[in-house]
Protein backbone atom coordinates (compact mmCIF):
# COMPACT_ATOMS: atom_id res chain seq x y z
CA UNK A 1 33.37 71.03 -50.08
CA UNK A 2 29.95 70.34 -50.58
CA UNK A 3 26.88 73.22 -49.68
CA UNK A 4 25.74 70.77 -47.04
CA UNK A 5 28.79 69.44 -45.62
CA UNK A 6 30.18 70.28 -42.24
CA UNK A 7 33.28 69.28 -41.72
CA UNK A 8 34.84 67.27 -38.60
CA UNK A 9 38.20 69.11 -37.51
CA UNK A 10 39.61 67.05 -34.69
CA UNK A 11 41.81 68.06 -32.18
CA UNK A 12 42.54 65.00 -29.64
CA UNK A 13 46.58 64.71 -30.66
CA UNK A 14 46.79 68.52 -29.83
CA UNK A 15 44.65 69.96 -27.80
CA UNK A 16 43.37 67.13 -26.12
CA UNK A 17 46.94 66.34 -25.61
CA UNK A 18 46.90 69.17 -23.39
CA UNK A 19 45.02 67.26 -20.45
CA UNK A 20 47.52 66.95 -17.86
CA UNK A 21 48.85 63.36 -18.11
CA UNK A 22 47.69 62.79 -21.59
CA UNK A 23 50.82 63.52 -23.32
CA UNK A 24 51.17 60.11 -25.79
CA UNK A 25 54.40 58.46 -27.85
CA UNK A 26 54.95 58.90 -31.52
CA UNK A 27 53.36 55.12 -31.70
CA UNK A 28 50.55 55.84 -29.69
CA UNK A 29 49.67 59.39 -31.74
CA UNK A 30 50.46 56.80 -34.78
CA UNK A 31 47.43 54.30 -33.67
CA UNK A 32 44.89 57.07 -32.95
CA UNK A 33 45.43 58.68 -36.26
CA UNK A 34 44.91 55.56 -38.25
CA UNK A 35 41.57 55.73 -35.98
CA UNK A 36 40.99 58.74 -36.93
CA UNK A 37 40.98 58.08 -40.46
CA UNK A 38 38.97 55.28 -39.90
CA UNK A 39 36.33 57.26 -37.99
CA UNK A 40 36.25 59.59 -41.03
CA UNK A 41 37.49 62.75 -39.66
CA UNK A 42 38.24 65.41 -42.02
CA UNK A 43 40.98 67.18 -40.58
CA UNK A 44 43.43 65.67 -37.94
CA UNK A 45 45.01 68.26 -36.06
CA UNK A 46 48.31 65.73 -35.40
CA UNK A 47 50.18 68.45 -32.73
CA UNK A 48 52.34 71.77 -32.65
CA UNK A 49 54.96 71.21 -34.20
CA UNK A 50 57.22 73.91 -32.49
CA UNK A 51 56.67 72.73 -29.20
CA UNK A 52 59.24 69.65 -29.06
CA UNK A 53 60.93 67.95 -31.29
CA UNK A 54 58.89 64.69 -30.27
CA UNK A 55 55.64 66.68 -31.72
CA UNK A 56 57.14 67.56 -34.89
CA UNK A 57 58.19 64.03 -35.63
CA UNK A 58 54.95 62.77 -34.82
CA UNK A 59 53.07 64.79 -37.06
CA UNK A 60 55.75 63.83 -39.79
CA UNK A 61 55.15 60.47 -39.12
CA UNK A 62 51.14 60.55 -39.07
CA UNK A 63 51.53 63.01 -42.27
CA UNK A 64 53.76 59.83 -43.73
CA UNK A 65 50.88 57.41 -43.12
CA UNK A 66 47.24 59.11 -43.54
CA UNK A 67 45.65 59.84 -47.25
CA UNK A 68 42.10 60.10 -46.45
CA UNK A 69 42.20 63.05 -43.94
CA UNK A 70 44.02 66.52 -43.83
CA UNK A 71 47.14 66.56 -41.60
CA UNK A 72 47.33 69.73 -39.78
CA UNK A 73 49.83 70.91 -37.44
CA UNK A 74 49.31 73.84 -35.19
CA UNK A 75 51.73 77.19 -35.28
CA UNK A 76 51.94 80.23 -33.30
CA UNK A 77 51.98 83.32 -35.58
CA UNK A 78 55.99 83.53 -35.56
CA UNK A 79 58.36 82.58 -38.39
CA UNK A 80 59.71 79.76 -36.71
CA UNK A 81 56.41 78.04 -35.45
CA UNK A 82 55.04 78.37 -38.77
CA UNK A 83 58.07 76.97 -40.76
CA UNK A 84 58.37 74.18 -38.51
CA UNK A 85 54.75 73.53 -39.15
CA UNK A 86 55.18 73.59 -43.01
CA UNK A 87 58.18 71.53 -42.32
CA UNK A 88 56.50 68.96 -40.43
CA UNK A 89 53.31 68.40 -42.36
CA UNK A 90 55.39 68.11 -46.06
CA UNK A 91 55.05 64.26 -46.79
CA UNK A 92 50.83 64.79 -46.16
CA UNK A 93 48.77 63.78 -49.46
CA UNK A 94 46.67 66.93 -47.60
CA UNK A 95 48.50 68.95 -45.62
CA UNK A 96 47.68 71.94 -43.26
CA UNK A 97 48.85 75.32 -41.10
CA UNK A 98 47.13 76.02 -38.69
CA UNK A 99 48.22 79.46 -37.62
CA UNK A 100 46.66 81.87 -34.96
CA UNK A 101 47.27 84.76 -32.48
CA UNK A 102 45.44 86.06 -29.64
CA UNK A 103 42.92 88.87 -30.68
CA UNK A 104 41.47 90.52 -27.09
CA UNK A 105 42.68 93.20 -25.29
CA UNK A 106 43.46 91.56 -22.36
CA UNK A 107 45.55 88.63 -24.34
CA UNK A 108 47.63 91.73 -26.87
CA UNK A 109 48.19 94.29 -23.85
CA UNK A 110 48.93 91.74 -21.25
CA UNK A 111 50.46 88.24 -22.80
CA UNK A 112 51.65 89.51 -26.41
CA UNK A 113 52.39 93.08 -25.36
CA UNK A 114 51.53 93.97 -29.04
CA UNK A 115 49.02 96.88 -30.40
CA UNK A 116 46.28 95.92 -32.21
CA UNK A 117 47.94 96.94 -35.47
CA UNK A 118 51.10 94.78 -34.63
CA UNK A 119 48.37 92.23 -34.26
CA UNK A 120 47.25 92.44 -37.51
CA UNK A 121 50.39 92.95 -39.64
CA UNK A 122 51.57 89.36 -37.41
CA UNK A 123 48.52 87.82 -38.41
CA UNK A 124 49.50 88.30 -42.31
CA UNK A 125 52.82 87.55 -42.06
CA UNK A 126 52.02 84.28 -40.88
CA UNK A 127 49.62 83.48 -43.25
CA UNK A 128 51.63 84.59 -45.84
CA UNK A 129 54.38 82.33 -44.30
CA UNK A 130 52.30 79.43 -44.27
CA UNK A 131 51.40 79.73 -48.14
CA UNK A 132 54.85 79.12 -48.93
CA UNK A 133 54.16 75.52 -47.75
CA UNK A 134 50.25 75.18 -48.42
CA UNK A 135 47.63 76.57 -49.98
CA UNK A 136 45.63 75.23 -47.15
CA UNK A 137 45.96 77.66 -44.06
CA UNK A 138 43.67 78.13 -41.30
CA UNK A 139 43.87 81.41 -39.15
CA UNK A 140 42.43 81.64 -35.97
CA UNK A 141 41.71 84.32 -33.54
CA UNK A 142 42.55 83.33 -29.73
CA UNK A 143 40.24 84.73 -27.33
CA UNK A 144 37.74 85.48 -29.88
CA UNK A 145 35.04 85.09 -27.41
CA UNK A 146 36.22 88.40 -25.52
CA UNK A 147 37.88 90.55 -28.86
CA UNK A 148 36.22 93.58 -29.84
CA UNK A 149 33.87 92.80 -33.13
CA UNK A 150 34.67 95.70 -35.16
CA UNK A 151 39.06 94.19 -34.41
CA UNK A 152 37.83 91.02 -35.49
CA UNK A 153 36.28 92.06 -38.63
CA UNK A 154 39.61 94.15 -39.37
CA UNK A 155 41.72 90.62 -38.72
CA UNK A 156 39.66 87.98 -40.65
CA UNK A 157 39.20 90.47 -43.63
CA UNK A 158 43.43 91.24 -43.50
CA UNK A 159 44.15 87.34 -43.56
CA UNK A 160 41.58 86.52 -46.22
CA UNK A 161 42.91 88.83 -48.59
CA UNK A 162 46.92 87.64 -47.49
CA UNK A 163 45.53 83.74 -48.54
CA UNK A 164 43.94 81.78 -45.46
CA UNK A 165 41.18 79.31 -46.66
CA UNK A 166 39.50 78.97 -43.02
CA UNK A 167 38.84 81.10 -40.29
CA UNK A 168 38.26 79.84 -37.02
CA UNK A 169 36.29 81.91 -34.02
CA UNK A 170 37.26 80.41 -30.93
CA UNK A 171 35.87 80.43 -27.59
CA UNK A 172 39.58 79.69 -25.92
CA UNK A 173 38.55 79.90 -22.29
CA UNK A 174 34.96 78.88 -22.47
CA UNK A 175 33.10 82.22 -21.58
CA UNK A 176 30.46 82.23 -24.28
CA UNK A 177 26.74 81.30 -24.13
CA UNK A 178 24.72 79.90 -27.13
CA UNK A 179 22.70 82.14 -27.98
CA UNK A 180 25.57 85.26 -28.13
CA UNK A 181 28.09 82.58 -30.11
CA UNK A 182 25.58 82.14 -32.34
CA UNK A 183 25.15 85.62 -32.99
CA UNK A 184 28.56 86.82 -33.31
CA UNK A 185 29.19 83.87 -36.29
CA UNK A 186 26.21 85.73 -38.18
CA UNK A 187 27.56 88.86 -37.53
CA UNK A 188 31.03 88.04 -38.51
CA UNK A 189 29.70 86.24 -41.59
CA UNK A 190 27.62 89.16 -42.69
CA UNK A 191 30.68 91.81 -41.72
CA UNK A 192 33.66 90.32 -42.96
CA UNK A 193 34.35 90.96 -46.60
CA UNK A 194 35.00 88.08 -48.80
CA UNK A 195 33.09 85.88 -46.00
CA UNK A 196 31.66 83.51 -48.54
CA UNK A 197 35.43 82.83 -50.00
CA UNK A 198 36.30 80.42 -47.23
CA UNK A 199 35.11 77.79 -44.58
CA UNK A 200 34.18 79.37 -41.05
CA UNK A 201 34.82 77.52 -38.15
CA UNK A 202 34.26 77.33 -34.35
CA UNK A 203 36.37 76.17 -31.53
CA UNK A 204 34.93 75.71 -28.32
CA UNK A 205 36.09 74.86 -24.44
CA UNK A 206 33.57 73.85 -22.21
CA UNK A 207 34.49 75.63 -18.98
CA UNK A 208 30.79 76.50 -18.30
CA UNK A 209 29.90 72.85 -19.56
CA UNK A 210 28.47 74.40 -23.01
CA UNK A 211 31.26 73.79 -25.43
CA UNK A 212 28.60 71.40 -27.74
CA UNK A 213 26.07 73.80 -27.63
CA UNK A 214 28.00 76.83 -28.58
CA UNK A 215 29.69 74.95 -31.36
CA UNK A 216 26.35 73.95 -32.24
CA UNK A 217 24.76 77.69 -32.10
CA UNK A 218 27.53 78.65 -34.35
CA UNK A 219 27.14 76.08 -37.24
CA UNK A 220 23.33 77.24 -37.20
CA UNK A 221 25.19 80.67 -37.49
CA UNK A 222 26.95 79.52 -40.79
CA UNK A 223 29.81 77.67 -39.59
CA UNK A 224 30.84 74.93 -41.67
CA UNK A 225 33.79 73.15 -39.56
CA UNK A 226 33.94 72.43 -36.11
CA UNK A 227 36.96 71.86 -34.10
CA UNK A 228 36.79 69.19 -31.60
CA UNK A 229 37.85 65.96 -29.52
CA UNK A 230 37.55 62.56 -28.87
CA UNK A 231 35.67 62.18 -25.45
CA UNK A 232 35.73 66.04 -24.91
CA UNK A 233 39.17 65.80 -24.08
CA UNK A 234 41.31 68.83 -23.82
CA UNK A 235 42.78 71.61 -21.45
CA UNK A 236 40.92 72.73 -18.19
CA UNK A 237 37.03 71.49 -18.79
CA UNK A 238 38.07 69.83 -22.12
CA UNK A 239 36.70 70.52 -25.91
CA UNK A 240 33.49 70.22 -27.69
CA UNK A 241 32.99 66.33 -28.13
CA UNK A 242 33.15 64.85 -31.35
CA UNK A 243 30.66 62.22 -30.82
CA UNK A 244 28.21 64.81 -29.41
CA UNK A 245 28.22 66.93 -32.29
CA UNK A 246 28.33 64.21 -35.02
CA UNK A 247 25.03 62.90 -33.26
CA UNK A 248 23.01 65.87 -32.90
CA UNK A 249 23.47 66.75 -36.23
CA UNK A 250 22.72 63.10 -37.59
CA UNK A 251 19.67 62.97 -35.45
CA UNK A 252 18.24 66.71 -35.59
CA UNK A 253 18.55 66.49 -39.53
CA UNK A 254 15.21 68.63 -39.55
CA UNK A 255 17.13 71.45 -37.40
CA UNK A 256 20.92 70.83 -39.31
CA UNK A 257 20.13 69.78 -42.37
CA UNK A 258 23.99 68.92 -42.82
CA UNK A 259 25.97 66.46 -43.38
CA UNK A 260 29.06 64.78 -41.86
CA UNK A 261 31.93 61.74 -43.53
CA UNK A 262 31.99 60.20 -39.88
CA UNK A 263 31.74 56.47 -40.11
CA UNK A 264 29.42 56.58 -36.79
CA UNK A 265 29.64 52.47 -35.95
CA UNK A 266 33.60 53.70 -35.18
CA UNK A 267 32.90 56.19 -32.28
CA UNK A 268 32.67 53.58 -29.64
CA UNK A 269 35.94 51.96 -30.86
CA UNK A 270 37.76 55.28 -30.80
CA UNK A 271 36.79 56.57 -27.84
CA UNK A 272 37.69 53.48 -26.05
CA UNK A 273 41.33 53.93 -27.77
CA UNK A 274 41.55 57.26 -26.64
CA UNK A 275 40.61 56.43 -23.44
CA UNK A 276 42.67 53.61 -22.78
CA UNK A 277 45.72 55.29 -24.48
CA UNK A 278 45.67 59.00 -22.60
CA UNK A 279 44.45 56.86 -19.27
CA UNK A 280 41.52 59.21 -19.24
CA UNK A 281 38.12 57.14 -18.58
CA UNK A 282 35.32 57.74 -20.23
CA UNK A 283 32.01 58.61 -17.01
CA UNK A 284 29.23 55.67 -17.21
CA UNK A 285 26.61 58.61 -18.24
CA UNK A 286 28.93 60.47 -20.89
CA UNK A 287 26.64 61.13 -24.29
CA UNK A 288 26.66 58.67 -26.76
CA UNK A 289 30.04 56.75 -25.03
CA UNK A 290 29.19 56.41 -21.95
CA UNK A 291 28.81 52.74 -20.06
CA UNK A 292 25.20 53.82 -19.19
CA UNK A 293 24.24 55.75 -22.63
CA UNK A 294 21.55 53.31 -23.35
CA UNK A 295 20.96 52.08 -20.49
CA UNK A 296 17.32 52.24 -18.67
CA UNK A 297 16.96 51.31 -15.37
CA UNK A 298 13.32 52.59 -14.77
CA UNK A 299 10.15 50.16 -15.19
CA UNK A 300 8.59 52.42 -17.35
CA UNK A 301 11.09 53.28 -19.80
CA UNK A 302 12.14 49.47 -19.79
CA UNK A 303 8.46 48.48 -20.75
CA UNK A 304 8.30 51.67 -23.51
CA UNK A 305 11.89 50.12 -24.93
CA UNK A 306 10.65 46.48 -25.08
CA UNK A 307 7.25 47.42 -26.66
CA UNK A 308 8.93 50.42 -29.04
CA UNK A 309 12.93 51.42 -28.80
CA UNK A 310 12.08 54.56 -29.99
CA UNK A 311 10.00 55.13 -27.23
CA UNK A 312 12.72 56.37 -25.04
CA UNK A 313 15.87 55.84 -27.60
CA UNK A 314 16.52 58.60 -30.19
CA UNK A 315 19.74 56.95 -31.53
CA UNK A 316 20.00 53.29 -32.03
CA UNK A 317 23.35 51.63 -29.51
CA UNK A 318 24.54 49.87 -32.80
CA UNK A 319 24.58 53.22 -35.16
CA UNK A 320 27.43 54.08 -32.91
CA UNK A 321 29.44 51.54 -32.50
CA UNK A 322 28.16 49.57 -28.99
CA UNK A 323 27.94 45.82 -29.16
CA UNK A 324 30.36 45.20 -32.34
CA UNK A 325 33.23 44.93 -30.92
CA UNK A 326 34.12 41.58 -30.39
CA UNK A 327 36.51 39.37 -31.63
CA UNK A 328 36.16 35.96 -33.16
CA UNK A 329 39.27 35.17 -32.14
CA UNK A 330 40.19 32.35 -29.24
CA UNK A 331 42.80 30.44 -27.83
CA UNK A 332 43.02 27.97 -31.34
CA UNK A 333 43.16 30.87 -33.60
CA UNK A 334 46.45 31.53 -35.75
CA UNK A 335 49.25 34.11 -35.75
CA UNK A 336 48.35 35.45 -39.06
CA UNK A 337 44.24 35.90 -37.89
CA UNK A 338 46.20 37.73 -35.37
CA UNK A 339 47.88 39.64 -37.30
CA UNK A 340 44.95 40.47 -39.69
CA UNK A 341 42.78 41.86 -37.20
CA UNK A 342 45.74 44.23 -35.84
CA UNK A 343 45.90 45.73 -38.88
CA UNK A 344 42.21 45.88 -39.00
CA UNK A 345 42.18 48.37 -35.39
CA UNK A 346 45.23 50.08 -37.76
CA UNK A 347 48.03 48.38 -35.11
CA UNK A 348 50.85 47.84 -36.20
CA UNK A 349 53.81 46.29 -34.26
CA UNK A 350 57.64 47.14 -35.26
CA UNK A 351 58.81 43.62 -35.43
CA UNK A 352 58.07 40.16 -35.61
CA UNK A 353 59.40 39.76 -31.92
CA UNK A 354 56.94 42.35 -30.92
CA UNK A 355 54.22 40.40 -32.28
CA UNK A 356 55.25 37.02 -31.14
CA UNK A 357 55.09 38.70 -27.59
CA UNK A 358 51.81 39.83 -28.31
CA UNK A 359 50.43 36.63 -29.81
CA UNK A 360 52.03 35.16 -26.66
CA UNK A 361 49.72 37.19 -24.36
CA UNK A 362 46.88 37.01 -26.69
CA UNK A 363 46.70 33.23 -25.96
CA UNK A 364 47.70 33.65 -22.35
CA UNK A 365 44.35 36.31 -22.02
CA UNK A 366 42.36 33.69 -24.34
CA UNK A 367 42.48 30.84 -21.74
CA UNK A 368 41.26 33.32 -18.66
CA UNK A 369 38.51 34.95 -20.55
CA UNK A 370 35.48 33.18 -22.79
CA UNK A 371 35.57 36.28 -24.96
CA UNK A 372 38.39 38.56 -26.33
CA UNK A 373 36.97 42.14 -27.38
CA UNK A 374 38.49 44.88 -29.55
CA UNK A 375 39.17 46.82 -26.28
CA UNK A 376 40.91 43.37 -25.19
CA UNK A 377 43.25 43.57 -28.16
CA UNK A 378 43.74 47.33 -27.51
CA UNK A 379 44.78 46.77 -23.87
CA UNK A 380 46.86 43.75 -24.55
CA UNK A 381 48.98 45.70 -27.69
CA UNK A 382 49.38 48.58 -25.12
CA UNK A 383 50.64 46.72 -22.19
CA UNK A 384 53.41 45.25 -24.80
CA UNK A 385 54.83 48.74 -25.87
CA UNK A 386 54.85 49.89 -22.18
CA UNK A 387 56.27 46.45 -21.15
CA UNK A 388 59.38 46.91 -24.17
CA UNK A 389 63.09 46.17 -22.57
CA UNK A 390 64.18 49.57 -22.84
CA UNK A 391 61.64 50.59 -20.00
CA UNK A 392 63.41 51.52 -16.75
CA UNK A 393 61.26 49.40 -14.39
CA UNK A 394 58.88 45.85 -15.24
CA UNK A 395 57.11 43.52 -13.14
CA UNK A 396 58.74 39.97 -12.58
CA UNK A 397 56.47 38.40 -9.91
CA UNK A 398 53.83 39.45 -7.46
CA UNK A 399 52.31 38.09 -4.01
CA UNK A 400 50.00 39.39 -2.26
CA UNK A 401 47.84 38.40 1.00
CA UNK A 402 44.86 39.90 2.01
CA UNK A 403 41.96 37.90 4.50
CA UNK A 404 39.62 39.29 6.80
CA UNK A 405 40.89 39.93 9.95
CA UNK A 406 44.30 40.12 9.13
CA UNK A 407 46.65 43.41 7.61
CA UNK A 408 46.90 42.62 3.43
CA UNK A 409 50.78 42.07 3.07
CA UNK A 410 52.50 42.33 -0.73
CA UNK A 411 55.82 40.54 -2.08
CA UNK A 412 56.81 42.07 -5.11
CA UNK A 413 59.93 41.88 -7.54
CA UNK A 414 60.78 44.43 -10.32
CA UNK A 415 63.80 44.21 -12.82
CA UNK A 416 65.18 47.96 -12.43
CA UNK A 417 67.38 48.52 -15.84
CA UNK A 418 67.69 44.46 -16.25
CA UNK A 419 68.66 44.15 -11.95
CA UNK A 420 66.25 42.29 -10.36
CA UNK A 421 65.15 43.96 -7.08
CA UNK A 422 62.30 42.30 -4.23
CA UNK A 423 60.71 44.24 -1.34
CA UNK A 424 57.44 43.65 1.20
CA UNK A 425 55.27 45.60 2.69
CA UNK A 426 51.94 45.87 4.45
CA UNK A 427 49.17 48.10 3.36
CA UNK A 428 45.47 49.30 4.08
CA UNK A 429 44.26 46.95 1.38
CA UNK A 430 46.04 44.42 -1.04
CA UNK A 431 46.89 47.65 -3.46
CA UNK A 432 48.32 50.12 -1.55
CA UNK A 433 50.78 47.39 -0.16
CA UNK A 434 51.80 46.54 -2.94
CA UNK A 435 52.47 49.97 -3.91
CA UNK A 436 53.85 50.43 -0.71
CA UNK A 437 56.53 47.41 -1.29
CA UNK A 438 57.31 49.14 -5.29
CA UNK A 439 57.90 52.37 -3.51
CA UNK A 440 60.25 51.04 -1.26
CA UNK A 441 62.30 49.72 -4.28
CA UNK A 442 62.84 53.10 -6.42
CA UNK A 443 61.73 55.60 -3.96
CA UNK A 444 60.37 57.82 -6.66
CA UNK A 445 59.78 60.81 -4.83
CA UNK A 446 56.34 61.30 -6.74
CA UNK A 447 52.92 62.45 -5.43
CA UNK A 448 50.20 59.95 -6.55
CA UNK A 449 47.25 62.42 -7.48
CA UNK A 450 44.82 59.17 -9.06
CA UNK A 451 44.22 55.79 -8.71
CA UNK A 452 40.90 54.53 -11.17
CA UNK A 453 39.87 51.69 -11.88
CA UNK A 454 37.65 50.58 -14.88
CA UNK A 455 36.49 47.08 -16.74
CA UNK A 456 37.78 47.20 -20.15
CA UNK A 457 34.88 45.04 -21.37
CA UNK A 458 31.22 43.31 -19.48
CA UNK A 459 31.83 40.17 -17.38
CA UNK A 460 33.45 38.94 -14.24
CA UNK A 461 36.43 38.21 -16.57
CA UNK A 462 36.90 41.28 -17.86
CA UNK A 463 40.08 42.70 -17.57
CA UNK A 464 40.78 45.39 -15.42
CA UNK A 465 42.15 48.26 -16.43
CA UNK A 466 43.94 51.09 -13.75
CA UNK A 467 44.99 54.51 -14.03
CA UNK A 468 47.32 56.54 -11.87
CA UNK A 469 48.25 59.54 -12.15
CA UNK A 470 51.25 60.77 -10.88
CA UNK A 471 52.82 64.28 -10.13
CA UNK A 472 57.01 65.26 -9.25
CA UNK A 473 58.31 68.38 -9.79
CA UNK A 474 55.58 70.23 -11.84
CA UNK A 475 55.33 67.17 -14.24
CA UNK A 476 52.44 65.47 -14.50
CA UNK A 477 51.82 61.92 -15.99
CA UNK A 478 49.87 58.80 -16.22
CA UNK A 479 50.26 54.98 -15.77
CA UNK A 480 48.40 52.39 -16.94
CA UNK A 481 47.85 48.73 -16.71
CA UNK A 482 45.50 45.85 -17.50
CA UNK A 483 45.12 42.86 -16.38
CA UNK A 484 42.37 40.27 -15.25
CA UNK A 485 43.56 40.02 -11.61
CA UNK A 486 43.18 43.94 -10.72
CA UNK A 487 46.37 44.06 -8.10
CA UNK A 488 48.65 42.97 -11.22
CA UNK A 489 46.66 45.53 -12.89
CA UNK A 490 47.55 48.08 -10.46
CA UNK A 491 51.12 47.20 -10.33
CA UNK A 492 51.65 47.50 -13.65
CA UNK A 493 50.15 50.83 -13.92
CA UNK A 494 52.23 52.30 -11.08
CA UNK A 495 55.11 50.89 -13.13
CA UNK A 496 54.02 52.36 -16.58
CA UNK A 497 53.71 56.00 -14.52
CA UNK A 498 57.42 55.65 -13.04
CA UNK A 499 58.65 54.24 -16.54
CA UNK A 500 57.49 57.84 -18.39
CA UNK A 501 58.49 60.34 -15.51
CA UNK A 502 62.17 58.34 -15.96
CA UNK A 503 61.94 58.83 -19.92
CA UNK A 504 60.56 62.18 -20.28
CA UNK A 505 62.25 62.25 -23.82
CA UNK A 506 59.97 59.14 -24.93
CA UNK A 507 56.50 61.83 -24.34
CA UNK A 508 55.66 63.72 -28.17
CA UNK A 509 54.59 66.60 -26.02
CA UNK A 510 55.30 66.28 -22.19
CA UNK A 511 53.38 68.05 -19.26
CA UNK A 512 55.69 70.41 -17.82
């Protein structure tokens, strides 16, 4: 590690995971960790391996694939969490344990039910069990944020001396302000024996909407990794977002004076696979990735731009990935320029039926739309995994009526398990009957908790692309679609939703 490095520790297959709804396949985890890599992240934290077995053979499969970045799987400090992990992360070219256990009072009297020694001696073990795998461990304390200093200092110097290369200060439930994280990093810097032997880190939620800045207080503290996500994605609030801290460190060198690998012209193209994968969108006036991020609307700023962008821009839209992401592909373009630029966005299909089906709906898209984006291509490749034959329920044909005046009115037919099945119904608008119509095929019993729409690219002809989120019996999941007419759009998402709570297996790490 260089003096000046900080290094990008990213967390979107695990903790960001943890959104409810966002729980991905093996192939899906597959495409945003070939992202990842792209993007230049340091450390891909690819799941927990103990928690299914549809975790653990993700990471294997991710640690199979990437070179470039550190595969790290997350572990509970218990043997089997921790051998699972080591287990799961053995084909990696870099491979890491991530270990931890929860440091405050309130987490050892009330969750673990463990005295602080107990604490400690755990903490070692598992360190020491992770080293049979790796000499790369990471040990982190939960509920750092709210642990006595003077336990902390005890911890970090116990599982430094038992092996663990970096130790990560977490702010689990988001309590901390910047100026007090920043502090405690300097003070458990200075404290900690040893302290300049490995890399310190910071994890932070953003419960209080200050994740950034308190991960950013801390590497001004001495921190030299920070743990975050993809959008900000992650449980309750979400995490410190990656794009938000790559960016204020690029462009407040004079305050950082640090350095980061991220390729930056891929943060707009991974966000928008995150997004479109975990069927969490992305706000118009989200930093750096939002729609509206560099956007002006007021006379005055739109004069200052014109005459001098950095007038009211302090990044540059292109520096981060905005505006080159379209494809020079069209409706006379070739399977194999097809197939070249998949495996440029780091898709790859299974078979060459898989990718005839594709192509198939490539050229179908290319005659409704003058332009076919990136996201286009991301959309399109997504809609033909969810569409695959072994999926319970798929779309055959769709009709619906809606004029002023009169009540919109939906014919619909859906293949359930290869049987063709047809219903109608009216509805409040042309959606809702038609989900009214699916309903009255497979009466799912499910609550629908979201229904979001979003363009997948600018235009009239842009494709739609719909979200729903859907909640039965304490799981939670979502559906997606896309399409250029948004009612086919919307079908197919409530389809995709109905598909994963009937194949709970198919989820790496379902919501439960």
């Amino acid at each position: 590690m260089k003096k000046n490095e900080l290094i990008i520790f990213d967390t979107t297959l695990r903790d960001g995971e943890q959104s409810p709804g966002a729980a991905m396949t093996k192939e899906e985890k597959l495409r945003i960790a070939r992202q990842l890599e792209k993007l230049g992240v340091n450390v891909i934290e690819a799941g927990f391996a103990a928690a299914s077995q549809g975790d653990f053979e993700s990471i294997h499969a991710i640690a199979e694939v990437i070179k470039n970045s550190t595969v790290c799987s997350l572990a509970r400090a218990s043997e089997n969490d921790v051998r699972r992990a080591g287990e799961a992360i053995k084909p990696a070219a870099r491979g890491r344990i991530h270990t931890f256990i929860a440091t405050s009072p309130i987490h050892m009297e009330n969750k673990l039910r463990m005295t602080p020694d107990q604490v400690v001696e755990r903490a070692v073990q598992a360190v020491r069990w992770a080293r049979e795998y790796t000499d790369d461990v990471e040990f982190s304390a939960e509920d750092a944020v709210r642990s006595d200093m003077d336990f902390l200092v005890r911890v970090f110097d116990a599982v430094i001396k038992a092996g663990a290369k970096t130790i990560n200060v977490p702010d689990t439930v988001g309590y901390s302000i910047p100026v007090q994280w920043g502090e405690r990093m300097r003070q458990l810097i200075e404290r900690v024996p040893d302290s300049d032997k490995v890399v310190w880190s910071t994890h932070c939620h953003n419960d209080l909407g200050m994740a950034v800045a308190n991960s950013l207080s801390a590497v001004l503290g001495g921190a030299r990794q920070v743990e975050c996500t993809i959008n900000g994605l992650g449980e309750r609030a979400g995490n410190a977002s990656l794009e938000e801290i790559v960016m204020a460190v690029r462009t407040r060198k004079d305050v950082f004076n640090l350095e980061t690998t991220i390729d930056t012209t891929q943060i707009v193209p991974t966000s928008k696979l995150v997004s479109s994968i975990t069927g969490y969108p992305v706000q118009p006036n989200k930093a750096v990735v939002g729609a509206n991020a560099f956007s002006h609307e007021s006379g005055i700023h739109q004069d200052g731009v014109l005459k001098h962008r950095e007038t009211y821009e302090i990044m540059r839209a292109e520096d981060v990935g905005w505006g080159a992401n379209k494809l020079t592909l069209g409706k006379l373009s070739g399977r194999n320029a097809f197939r070249s630029r998949l495996k440029e966005l780091g898709i790859e299909l299974e078979s060459e039926e898989l990718l005839n089906a594709a192509f198939s709906k490539f050229k179908d898209l290319a005659d409704k739309k003058s332009e076919i984006f990136d996201e286009d291509l991301h959309a399109l490749v997504s809609d033909e995994f969810i569409s695959d034959a072994s999926e319970t329920f798929k779309l055959v044909y769709l009709n619906v009526c809606s004029q002023t005046g009169e009540v919109p009115h939906a014919n619909v037919t859906i293949s359930e398990n290869g049987q063709e099945k047809k219903a109608e119904a009216d509805g409040g608008g042309p959606v809702d009957a038609t989900f009214k119509a699916i309903e009255s095929i497979v009466n799912s019993g499910a609550e629908l908790q979201l229904y979001s729409v979003n363009n997948i690219t600018s235009g009239t002809d842009a494709q739609g692309e719909v979200t729903v989120r859907f909640s039965r019996g304490g799981r939670i999941v979502n559906g997606q679609g896309a399409d250029t007419d948004i009612v086919v759009a919307s079908a197919k998402a409530y389809l995709n939703g109905l598909n994963k709570l009937h194949s709970k297996s198919e989820r790496a790490h379902p919501q439960v």
